[in-house]
C-alpha atoms as a PDB file:
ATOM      1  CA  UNK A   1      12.214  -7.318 -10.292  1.00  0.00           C
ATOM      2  CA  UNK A   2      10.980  -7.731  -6.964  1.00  0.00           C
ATOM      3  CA  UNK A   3       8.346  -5.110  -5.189  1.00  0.00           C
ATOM      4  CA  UNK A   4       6.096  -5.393  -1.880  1.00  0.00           C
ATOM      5  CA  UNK A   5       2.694  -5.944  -2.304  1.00  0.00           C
ATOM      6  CA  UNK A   6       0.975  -4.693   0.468  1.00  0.00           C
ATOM      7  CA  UNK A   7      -2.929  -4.308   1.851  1.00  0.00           C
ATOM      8  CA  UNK A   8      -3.773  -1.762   4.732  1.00  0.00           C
ATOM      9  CA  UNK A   9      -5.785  -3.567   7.893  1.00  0.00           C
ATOM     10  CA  UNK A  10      -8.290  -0.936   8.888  1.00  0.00           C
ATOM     11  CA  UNK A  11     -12.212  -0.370   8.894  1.00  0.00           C
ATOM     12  CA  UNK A  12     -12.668   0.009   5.197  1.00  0.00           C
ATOM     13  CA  UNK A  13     -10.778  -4.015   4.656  1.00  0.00           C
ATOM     14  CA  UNK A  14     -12.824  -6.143   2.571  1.00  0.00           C
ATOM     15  CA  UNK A  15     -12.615  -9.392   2.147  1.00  0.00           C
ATOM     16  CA  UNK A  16     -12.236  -8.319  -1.810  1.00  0.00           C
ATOM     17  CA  UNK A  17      -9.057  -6.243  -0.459  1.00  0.00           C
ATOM     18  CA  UNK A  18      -7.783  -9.636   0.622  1.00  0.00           C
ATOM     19  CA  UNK A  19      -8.502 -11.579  -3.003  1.00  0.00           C
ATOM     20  CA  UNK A  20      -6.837  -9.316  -4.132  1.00  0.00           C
ATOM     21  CA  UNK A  21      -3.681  -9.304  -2.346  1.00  0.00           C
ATOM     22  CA  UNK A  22      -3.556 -13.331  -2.367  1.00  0.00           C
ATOM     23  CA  UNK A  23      -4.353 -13.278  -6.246  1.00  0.00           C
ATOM     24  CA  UNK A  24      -1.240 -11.093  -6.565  1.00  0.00           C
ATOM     25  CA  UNK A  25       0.841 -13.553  -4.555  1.00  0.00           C
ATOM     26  CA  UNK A  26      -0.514 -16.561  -6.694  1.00  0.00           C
ATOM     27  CA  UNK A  27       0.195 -14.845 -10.323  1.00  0.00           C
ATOM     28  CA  UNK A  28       3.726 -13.877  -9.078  1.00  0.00           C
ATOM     29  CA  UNK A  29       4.235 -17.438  -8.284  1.00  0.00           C
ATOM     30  CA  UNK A  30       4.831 -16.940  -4.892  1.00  0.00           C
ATOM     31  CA  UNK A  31       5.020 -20.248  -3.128  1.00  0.00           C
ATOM     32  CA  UNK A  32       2.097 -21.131  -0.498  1.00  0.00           C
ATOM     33  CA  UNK A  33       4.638 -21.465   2.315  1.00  0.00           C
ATOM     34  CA  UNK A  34       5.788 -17.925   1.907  1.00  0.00           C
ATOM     35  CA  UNK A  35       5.803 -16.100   5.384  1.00  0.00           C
ATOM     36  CA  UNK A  36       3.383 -12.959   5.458  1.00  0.00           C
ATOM     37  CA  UNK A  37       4.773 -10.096   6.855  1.00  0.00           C
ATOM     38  CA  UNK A  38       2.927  -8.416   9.750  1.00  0.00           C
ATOM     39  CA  UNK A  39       3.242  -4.555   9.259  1.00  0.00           C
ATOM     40  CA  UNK A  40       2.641  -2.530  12.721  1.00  0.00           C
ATOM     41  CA  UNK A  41       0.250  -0.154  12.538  1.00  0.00           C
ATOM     42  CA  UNK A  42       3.088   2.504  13.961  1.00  0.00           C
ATOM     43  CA  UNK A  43       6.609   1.992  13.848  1.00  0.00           C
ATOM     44  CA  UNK A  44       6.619   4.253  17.251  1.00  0.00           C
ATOM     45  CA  UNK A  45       3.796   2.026  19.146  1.00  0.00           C
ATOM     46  CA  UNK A  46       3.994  -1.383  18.260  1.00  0.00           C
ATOM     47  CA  UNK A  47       1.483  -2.099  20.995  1.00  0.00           C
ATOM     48  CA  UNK A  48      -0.899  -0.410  18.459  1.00  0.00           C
ATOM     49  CA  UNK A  49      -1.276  -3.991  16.550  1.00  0.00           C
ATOM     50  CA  UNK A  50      -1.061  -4.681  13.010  1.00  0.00           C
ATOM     51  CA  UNK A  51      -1.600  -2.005  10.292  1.00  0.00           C
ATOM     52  CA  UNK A  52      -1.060  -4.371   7.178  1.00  0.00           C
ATOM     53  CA  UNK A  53       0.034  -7.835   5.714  1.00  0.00           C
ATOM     54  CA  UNK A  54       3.213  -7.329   3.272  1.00  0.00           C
ATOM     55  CA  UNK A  55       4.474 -10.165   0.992  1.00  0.00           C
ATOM     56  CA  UNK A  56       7.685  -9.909  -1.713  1.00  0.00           C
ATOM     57  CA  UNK A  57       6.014 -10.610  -5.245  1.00  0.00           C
ATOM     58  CA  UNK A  58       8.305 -10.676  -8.489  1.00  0.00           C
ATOM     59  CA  UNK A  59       6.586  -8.519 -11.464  1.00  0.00           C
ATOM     60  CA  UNK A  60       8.512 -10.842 -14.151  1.00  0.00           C
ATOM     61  CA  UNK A  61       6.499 -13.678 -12.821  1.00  0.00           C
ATOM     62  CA  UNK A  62       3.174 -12.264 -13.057  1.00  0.00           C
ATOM     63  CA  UNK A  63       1.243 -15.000 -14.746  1.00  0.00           C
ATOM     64  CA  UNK A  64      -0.194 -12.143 -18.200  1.00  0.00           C
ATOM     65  CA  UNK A  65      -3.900 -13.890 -17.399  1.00  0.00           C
ATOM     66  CA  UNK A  66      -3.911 -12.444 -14.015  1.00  0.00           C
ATOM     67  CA  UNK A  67      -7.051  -9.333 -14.878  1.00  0.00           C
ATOM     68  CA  UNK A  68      -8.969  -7.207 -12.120  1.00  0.00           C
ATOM     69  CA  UNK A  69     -12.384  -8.453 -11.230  1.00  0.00           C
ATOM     70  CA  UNK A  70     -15.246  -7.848 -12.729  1.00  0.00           C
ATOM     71  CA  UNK A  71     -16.381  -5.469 -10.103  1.00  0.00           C
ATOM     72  CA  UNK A  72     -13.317  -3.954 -10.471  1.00  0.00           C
ATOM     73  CA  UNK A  73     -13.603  -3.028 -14.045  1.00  0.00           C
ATOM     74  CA  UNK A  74     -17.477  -1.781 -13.107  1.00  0.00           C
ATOM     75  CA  UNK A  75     -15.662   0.680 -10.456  1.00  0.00           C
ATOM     76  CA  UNK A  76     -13.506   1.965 -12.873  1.00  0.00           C
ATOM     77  CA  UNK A  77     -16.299   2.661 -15.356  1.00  0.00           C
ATOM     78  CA  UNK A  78     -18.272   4.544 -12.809  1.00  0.00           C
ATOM     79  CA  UNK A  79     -15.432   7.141 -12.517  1.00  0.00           C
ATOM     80  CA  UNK A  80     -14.653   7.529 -15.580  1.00  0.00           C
ATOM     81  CA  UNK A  81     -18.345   7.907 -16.837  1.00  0.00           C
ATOM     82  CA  UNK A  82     -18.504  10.427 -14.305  1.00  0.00           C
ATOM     83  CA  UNK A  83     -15.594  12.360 -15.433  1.00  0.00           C
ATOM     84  CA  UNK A  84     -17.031  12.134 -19.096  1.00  0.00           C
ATOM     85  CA  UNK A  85     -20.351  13.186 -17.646  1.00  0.00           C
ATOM     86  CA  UNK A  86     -19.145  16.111 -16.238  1.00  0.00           C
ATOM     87  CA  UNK A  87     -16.950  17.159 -18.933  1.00  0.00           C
ATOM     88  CA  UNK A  88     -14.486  17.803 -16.276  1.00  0.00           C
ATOM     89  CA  UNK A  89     -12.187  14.736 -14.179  1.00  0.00           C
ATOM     90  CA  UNK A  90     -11.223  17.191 -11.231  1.00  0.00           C
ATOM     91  CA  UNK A  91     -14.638  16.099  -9.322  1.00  0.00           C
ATOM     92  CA  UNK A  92     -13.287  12.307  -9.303  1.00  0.00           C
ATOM     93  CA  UNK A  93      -9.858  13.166  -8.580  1.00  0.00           C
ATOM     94  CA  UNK A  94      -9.151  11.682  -5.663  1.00  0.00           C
ATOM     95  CA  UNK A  95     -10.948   8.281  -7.245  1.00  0.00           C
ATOM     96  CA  UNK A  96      -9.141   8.494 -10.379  1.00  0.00           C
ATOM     97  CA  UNK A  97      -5.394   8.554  -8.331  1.00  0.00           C
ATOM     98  CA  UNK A  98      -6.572   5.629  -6.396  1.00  0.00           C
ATOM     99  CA  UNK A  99      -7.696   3.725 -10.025  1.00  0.00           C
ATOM    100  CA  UNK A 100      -3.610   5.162 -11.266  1.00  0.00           C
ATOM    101  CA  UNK A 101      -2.563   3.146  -8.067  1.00  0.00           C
ATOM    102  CA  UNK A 102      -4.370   0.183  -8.227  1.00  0.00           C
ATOM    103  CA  UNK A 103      -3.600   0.092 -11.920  1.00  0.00           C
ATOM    104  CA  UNK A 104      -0.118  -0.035 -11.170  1.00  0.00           C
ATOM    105  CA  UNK A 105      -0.113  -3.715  -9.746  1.00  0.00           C
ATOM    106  CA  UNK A 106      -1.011  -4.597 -13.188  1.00  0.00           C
ATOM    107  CA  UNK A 107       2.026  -3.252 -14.897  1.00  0.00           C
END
């Protein structure tokens, strides 16, 4: 099966972000000469520049070593040490549904 991987060009774009989004590419086997699609920041304005990079990655072909990064795995800890902490998850919310999401690309 064959999804988009995609990674948001703003202000808040690491280069991290960006490993990411190439390591994704490699452990789907994507070939190196596969064209990167330029996602406008608004369908409505294209004069408004590029929003994202988008590339076609096939979950079957994700290689099982690829893992998040260390830092990664530290992040996660942090929220849900937090949420343990506190006894009560609904003060990292908002962090936890962004750890479901990133989660996802590893499924």
């Amino acid at each position: 099966m064959a999804v988009r991987a995609r990674v948001e060009i703003d202000d808040s774009l690491t280069f991290g972000d960006l490993y990411q989004f190439v390591d994704l590419a490699r452990a789907s086997n994507t070939p190196p000469d596969t064209k990167v699609t330029l996602v406008p920041a608004s369908d409505r304005e294209p004069d408004l520049g590029i929003g994202g990079l988008e590339v076609e990655v096939t979950i079957a072909g994700l290689d099982s070593q690829f893992r998040p990064s260390t830092d990664e795995v530290r992040q996660l800890l942090e929220v849900i040490e937090s949420a343990a902490e506190d006894g009560d998850a609904r003060g990292v919310l908002p962090e936890l549904q962004e750890w479901r999401d990133r989660l996802l690309r590893y499924t």
